[in-house]
Protein backbone atom coordinates (compact mmCIF):
# COMPACT_ATOMS: atom_id res chain seq x y z
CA UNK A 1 0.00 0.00 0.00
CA UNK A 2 1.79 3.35 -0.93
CA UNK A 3 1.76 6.19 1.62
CA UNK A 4 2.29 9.85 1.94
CA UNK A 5 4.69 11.04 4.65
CA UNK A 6 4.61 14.89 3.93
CA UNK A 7 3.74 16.58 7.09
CA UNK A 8 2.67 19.90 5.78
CA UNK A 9 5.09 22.92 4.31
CA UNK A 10 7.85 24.78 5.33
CA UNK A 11 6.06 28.20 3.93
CA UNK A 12 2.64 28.44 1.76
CA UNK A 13 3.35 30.25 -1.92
CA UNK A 14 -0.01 32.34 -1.57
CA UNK A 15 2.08 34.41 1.44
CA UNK A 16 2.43 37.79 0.32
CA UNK A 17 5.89 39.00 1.93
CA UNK A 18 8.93 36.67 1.55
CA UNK A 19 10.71 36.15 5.43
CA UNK A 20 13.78 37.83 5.86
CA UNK A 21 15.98 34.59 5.69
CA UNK A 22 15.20 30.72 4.59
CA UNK A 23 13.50 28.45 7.13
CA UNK A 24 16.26 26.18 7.77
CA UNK A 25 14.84 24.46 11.45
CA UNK A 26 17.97 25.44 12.82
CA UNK A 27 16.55 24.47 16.21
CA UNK A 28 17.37 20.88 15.11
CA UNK A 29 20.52 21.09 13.44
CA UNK A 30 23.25 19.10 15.81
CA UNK A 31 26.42 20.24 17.34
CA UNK A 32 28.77 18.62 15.52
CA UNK A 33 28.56 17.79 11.64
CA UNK A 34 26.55 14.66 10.84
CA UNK A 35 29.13 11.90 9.75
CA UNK A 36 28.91 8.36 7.79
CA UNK A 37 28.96 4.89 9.88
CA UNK A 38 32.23 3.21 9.49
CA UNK A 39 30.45 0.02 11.05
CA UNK A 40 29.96 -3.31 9.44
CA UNK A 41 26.54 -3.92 10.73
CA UNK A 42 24.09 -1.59 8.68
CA UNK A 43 21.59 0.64 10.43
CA UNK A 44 18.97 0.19 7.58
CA UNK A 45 16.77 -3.05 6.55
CA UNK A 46 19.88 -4.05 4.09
CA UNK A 47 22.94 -2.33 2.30
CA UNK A 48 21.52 -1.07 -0.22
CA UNK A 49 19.34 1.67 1.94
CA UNK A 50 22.91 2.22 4.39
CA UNK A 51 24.57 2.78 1.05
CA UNK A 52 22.01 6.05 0.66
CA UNK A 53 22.37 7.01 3.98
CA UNK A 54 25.95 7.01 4.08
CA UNK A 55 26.28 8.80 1.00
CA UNK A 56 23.85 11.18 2.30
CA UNK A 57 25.81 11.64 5.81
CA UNK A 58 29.16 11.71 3.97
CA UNK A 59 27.72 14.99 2.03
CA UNK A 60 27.55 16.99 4.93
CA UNK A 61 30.67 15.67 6.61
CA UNK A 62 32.71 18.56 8.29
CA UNK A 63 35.96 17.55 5.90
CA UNK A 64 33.57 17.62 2.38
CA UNK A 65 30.56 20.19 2.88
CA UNK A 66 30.81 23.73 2.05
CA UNK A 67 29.00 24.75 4.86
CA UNK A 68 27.35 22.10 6.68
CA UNK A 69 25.22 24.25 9.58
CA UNK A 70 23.18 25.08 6.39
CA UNK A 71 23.03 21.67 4.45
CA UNK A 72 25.05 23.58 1.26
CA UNK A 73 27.16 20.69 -0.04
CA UNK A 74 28.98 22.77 -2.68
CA UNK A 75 28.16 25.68 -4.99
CA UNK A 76 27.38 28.13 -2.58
CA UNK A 77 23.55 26.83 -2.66
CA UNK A 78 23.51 22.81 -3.29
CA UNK A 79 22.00 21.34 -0.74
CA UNK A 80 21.82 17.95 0.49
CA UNK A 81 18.25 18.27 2.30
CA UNK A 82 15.61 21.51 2.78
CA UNK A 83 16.12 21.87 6.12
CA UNK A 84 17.40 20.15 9.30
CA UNK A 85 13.64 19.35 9.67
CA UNK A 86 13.47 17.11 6.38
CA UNK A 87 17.41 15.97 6.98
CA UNK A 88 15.77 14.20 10.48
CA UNK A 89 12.85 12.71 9.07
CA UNK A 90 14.83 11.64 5.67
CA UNK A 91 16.98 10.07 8.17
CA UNK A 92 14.30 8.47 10.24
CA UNK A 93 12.53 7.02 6.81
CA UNK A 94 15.18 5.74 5.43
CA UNK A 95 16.00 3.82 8.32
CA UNK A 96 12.27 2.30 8.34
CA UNK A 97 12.19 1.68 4.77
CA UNK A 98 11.89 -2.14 3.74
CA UNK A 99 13.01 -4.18 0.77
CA UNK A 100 10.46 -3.87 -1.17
CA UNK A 101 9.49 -0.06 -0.87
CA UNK A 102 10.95 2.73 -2.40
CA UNK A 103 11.20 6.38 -0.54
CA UNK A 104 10.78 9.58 -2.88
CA UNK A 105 12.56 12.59 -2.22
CA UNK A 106 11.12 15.73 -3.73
CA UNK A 107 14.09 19.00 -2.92
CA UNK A 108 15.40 18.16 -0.13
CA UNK A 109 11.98 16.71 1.58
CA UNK A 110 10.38 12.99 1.64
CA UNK A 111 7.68 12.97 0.37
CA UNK A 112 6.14 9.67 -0.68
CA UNK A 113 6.96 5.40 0.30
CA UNK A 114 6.00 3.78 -2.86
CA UNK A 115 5.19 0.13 -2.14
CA UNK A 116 7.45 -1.49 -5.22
CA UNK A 117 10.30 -4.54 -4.70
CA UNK A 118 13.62 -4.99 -3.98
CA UNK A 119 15.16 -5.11 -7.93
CA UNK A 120 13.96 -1.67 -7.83
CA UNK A 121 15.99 1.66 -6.65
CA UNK A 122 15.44 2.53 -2.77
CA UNK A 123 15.46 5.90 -3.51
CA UNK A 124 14.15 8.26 -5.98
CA UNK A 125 14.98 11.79 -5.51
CA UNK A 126 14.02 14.60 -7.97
CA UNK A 127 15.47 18.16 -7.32
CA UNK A 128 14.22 21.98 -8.65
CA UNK A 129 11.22 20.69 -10.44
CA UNK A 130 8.88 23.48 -11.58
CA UNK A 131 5.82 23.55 -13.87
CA UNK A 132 7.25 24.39 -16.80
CA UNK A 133 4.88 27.74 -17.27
CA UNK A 134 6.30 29.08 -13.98
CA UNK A 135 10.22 28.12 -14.06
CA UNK A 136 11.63 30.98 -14.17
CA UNK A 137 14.57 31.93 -11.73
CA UNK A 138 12.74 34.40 -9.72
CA UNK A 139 10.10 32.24 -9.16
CA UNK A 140 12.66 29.49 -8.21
CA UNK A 141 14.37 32.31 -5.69
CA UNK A 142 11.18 33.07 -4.18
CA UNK A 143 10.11 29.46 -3.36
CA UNK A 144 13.29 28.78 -2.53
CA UNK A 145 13.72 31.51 0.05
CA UNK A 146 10.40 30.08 2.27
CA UNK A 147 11.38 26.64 2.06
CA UNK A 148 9.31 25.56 -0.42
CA UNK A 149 12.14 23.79 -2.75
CA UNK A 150 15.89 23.64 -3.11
CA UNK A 151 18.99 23.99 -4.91
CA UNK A 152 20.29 20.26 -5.25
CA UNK A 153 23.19 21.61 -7.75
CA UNK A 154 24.22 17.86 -9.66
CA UNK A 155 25.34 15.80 -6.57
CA UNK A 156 24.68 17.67 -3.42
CA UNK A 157 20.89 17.00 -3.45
CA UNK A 158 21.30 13.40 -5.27
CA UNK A 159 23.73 12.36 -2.18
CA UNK A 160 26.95 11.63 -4.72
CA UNK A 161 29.55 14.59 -4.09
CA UNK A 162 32.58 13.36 -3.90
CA UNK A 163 35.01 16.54 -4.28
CA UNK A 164 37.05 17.18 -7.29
CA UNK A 165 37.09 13.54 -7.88
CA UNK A 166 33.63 13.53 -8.97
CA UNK A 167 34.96 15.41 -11.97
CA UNK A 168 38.17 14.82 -12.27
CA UNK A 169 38.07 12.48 -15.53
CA UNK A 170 35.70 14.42 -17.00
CA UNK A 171 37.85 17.45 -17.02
CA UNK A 172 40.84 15.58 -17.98
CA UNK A 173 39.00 14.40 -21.08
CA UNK A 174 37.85 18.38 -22.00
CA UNK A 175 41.32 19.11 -21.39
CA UNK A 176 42.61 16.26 -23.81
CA UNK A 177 39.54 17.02 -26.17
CA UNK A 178 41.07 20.88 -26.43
CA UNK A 179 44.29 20.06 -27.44
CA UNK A 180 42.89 17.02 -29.51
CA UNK A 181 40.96 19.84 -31.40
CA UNK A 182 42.91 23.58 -31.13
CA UNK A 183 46.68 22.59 -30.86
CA UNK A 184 46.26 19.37 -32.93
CA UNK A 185 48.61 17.95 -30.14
CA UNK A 186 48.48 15.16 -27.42
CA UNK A 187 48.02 17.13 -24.45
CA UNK A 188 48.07 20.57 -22.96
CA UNK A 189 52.13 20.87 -21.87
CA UNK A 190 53.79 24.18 -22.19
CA UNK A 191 50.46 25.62 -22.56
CA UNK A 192 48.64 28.20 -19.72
CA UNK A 193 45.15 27.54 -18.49
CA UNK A 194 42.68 30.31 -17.47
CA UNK A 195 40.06 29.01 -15.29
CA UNK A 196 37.36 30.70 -13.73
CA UNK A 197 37.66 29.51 -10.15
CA UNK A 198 39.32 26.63 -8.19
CA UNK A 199 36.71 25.81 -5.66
CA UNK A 200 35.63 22.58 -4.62
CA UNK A 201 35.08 21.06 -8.17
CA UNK A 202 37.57 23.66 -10.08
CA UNK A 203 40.19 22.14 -8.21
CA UNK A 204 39.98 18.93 -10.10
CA UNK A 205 41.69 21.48 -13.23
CA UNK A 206 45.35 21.02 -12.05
CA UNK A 207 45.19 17.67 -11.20
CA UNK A 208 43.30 17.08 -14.89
């Protein structure tokens, strides 16, 4: 039998001023940075469901996340969950969830246990959706701002950052592409790079 589990919103979109700063339940957010088990034994019904909420914990360890106090994985805005409210009870699903259901995340927030079977993903999680008539960037902002949805950048909100080496062969092969294609040559030696940033992914560039 499928199931809800949303518990009402963070903000309604008929309110008419936006709040000052976004919801983020601080009141629930812990004292030290939430951190993967290193344990053998599995906290969930089987490995497949620790493996998503290790990779979820690992986001926001202190050593990976951006800023962890406010769930932003990278990207100055990619989150891995809404709010410390919907990191708890993402938490506290995922460690109910069975073999043969599947929990949907919708930004940040669970939203749905889909009765399904075990060959089947654990998790589904869908970030930023907006009807297509309304997705515009301010709208975006605005429901963003009251809680309403979330930034989930390509691996913060999906649970799968894994620093520059997340990228790492994918910039090697742009790298090996350019010369392939501009300097007819091998590789890029003896030639200077300008790059935009090196941040958390950027700094994959020198290593590429």
């Amino acid at each position: 039998m499928n199931k809800s589990i949303t518990q009402g919103n963070s903000g309604s979109p008929k309110k008419k001023t936006l709040p000052n700063k976004r919801p983020m339940a601080m009141g629930k957010c812990p004292k030290s940075a939430p951190r993967a088990s290193r344990s053998l034994k599995p906290r969930c019904c089987n490995w497949d469901v620790e493996a998503a909420l290790r990779m979820l914990q690992n986001n926001l360890d202190d050593d990976i996340a951006m800023d962890w106090k406010q769930l932003i994985v990278y990207g100055e805005s990619g989150r891995a969950a809404r709010n410390w409210k919907e990191y708890h009870r993402i938490v506290k699903e995922l460690k109910k969830l069975q073999p043969d259901q599947t929990l949907c995340i919708q930004s940040g927030k669970p939203v749905y246990i889909a009765q399904t079977h075990p060959e089947v993903p654990r998790v589904i999680i869908a970030n930023s959706n907006i009807v297509p008539n309304h997705s515009t960037q301010k709208t975006f902002d605005q429901l963003d701002l009251m809680g309403l949805t979330m930034d989930g950048q390509m691996t913060a909100g999906s649970w799968s950052y894994t620093g520059p080496q997340g990228i790492l062969q994918g910039t090697y092969e742009t790298f090996n592409a350019c010369a392939r294609k501009h300097f007819k040559a091998s590789s890029l030696t003896g030639k200077w790079i300008f790059t935009a940033g090196l941040g958390y992914m950027g700094e994959a560039q020198p290593l590429a």
